[in-house]
Protein backbone atom coordinates (compact mmCIF):
# COMPACT_ATOMS: atom_id res chain seq x y z
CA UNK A 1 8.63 7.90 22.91
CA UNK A 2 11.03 5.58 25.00
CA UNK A 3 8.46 2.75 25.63
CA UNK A 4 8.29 -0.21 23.72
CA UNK A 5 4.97 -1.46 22.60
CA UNK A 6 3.40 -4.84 20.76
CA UNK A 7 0.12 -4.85 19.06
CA UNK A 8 -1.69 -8.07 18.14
CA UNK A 9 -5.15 -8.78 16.62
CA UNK A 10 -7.09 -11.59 16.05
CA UNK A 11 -5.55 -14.23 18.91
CA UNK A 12 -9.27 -15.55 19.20
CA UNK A 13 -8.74 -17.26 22.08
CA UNK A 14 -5.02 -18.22 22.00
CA UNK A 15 -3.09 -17.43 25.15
CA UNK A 16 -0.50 -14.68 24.71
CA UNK A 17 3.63 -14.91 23.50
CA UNK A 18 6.39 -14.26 25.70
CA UNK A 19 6.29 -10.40 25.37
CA UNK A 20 8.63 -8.27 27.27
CA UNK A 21 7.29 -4.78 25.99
CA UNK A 22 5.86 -2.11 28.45
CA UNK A 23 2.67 -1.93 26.67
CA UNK A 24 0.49 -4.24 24.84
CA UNK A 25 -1.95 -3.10 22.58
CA UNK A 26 -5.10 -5.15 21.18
CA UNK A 27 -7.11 -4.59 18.33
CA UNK A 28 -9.92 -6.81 19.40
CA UNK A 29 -10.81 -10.24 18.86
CA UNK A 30 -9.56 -11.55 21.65
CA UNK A 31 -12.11 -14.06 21.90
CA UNK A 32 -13.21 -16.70 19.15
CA UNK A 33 -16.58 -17.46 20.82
CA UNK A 34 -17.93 -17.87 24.50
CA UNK A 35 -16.28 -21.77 24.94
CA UNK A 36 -12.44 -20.34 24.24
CA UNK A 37 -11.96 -18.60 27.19
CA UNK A 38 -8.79 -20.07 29.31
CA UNK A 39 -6.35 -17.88 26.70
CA UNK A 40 -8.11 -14.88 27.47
CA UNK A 41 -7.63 -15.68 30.91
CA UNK A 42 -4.08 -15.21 30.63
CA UNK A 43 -4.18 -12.08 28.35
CA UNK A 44 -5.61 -10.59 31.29
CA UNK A 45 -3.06 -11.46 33.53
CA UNK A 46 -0.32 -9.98 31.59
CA UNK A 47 1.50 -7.68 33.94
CA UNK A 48 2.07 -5.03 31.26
CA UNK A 49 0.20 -1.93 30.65
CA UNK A 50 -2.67 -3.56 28.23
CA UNK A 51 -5.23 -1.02 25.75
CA UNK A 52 -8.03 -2.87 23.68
CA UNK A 53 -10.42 -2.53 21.61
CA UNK A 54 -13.37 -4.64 20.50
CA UNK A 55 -13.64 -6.70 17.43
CA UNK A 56 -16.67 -8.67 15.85
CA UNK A 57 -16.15 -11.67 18.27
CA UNK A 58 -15.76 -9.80 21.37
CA UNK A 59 -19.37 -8.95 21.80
CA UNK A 60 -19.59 -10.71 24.96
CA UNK A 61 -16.87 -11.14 27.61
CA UNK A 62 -17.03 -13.84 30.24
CA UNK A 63 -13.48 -12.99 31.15
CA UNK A 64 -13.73 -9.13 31.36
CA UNK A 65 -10.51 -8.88 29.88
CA UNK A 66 -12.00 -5.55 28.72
CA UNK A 67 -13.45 -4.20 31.54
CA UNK A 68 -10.09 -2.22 32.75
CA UNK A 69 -8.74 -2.39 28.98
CA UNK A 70 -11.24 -0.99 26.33
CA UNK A 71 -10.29 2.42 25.53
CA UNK A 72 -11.16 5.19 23.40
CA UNK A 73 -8.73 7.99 23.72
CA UNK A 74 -6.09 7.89 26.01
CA UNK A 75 -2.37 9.05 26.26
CA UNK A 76 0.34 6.95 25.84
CA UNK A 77 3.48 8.97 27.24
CA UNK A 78 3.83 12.20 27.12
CA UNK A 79 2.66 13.84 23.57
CA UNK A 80 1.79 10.70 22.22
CA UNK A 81 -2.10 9.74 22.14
CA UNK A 82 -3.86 6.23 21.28
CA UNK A 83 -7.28 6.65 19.59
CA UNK A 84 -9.10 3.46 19.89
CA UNK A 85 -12.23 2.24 16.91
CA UNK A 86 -13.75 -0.94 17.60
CA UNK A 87 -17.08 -2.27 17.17
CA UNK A 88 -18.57 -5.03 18.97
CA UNK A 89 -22.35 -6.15 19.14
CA UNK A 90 -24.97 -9.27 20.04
CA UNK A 91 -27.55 -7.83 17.24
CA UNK A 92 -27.53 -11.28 15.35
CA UNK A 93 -28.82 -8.51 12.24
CA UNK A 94 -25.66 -7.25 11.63
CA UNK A 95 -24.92 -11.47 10.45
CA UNK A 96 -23.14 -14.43 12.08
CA UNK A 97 -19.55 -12.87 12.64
CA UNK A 98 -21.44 -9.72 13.89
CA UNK A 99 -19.30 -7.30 11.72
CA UNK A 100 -20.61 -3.43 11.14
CA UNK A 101 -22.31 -2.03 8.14
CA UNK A 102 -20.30 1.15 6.98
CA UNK A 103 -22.69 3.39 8.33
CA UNK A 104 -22.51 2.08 11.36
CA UNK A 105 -18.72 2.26 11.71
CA UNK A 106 -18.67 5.67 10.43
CA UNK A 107 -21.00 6.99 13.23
CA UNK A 108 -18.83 5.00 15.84
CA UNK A 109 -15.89 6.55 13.90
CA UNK A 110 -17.14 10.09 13.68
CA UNK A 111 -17.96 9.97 17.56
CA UNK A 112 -14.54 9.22 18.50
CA UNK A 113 -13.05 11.76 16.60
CA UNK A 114 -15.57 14.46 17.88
CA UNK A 115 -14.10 12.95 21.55
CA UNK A 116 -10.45 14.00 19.84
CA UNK A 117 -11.38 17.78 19.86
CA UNK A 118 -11.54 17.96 23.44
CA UNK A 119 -9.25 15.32 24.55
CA UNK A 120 -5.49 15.74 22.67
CA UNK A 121 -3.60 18.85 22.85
CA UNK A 122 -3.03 20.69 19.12
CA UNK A 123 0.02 19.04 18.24
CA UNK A 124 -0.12 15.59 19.67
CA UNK A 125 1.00 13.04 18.03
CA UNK A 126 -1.18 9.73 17.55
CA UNK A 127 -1.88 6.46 16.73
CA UNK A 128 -5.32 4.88 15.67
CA UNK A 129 -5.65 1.23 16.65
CA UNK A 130 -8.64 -0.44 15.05
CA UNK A 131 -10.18 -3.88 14.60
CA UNK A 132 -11.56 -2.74 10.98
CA UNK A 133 -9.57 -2.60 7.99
CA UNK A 134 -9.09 0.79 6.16
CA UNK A 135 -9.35 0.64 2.04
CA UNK A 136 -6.74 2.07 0.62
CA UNK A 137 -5.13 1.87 -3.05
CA UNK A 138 -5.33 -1.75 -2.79
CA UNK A 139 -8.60 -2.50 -1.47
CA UNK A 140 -11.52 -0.77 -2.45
CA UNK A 141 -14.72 -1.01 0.22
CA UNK A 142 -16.48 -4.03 1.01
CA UNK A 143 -19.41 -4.43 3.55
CA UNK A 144 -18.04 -5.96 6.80
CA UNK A 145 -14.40 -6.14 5.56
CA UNK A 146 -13.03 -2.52 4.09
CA UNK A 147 -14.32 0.67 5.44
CA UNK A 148 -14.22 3.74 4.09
CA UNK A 149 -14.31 5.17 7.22
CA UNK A 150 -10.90 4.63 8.54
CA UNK A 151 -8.83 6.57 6.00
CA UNK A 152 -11.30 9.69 6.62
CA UNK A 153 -10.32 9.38 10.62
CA UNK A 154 -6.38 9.12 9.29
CA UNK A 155 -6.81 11.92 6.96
CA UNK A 156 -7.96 14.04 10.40
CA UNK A 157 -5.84 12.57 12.64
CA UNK A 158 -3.18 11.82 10.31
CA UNK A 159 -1.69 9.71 12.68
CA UNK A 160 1.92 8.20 13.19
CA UNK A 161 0.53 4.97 12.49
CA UNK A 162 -2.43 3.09 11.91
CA UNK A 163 -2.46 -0.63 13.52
CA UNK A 164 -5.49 -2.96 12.37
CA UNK A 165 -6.59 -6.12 12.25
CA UNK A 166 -9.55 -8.50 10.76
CA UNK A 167 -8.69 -9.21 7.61
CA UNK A 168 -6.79 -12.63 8.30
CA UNK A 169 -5.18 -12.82 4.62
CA UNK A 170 -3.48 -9.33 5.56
CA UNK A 171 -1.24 -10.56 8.25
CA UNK A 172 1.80 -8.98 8.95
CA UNK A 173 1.46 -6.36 5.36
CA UNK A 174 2.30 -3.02 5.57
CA UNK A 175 0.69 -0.34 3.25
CA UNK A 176 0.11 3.03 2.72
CA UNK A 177 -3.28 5.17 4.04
CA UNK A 178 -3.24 8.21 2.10
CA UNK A 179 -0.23 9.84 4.30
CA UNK A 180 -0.15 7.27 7.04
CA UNK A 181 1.84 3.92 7.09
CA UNK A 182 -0.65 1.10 8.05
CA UNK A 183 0.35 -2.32 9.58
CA UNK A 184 -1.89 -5.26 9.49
CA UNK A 185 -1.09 -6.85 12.80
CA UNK A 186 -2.31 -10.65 13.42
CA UNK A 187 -1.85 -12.97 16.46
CA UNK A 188 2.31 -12.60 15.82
CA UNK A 189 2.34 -9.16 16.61
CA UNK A 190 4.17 -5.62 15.80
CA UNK A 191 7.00 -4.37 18.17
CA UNK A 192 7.96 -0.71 18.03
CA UNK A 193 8.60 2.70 19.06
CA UNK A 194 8.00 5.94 18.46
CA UNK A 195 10.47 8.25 17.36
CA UNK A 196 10.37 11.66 16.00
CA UNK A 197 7.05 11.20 15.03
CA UNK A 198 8.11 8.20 13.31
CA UNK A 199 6.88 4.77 13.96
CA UNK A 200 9.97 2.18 14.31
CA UNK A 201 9.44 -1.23 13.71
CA UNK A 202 11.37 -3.82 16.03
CA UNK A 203 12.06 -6.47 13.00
């Protein structure tokens, strides 16, 4: 992959950096709540190539910043393939911040990756960009924070990389997913490329 691409998460509200990558990536909360609206604004008129995906505070969208921007599965360049998971809802059940029970990630979770059968070529190479936070060796699962969910789409995907955000303490970490690197991504953002099936991180 030649392209250069930054992922944030979490901006809730904030207008956007200087970036000068060819594609922006989102994983969701791009709002904070209905009345922080004039940074979104501007996210949407970033002249770059922009993929989201909804997190717990986008469940509305005054802006539309996702109307042209939400994404599922879609190809990057060539034989390289973003797989989107996000999860966004007005149900005031699911609690204040609106974040998913496991089972109702996993069923959002196992519908993408029935979408993945059809969509990518056999020996595509991907990345999964999701709001949620995976567990892992350091986090066991915890309703509304770690899903168990997310290393079971990595382990059949096993993706390049796995980019998430939500967990606001995580910032900027990087850790292991079974197989797959996994970067916690925040409002500062991750630049990088893709090379040999490698994920290389702009420091």
């Amino acid at each position: 992959m030649s392209i250069l691409i930054t992922a944030f998460s979490d901006t809730h509200g904030e207008p956007p950096p200087t970036i000068s990558a060819d594609v922006i990536l989102h994983a969701g909360d791009v709002y904070e709540s209905d009345r922080h609206v004039e940074g979104v604004r501007k996210w949407a008129a970033m002249p770059q190539r922009t993929l989201a995906v909804r997190g717990n505070h986008d469940g509305f969208d005054p802006v539309g910043f996702f109307n042209s921007r939400e994404f599922t599965i879609t190809a990057l360049e060539d034989n390289i393939w973003l797989v989107g998971l996000g999860f966004a809802t007005q149900d005031l059940s699911y609690g204040p911040f609106a974040v998913p029970t496991e089972a109702a990630l996993a069923s959002v979770a196992a519908g993408v990756l029935a979408e993945t059968v059809d969509l990518i070529p056999p020996g595509a190479q991907t990345i999964l960009l999701s709001h949620y936070a995976p567990t892992s060796m350091f986090h066991q699962a915890q309703e509304g924070f770690f899903f168990n969910c997310i290393p079971k789409m990595c382990e059949a995907l096993r993706p390049v990389a796995l980019l998430y955000g939500h967990i606001h303490q995580l910032f900027g970490r990087e850790c292991m997913v079974g197989d797959t690197p996994a970067f916690s991504l925040g409002p500062k953002g991750l630049t990088f490329t893709i090379e040999n099936g490698t994920i290389r991180v702009r420091r």
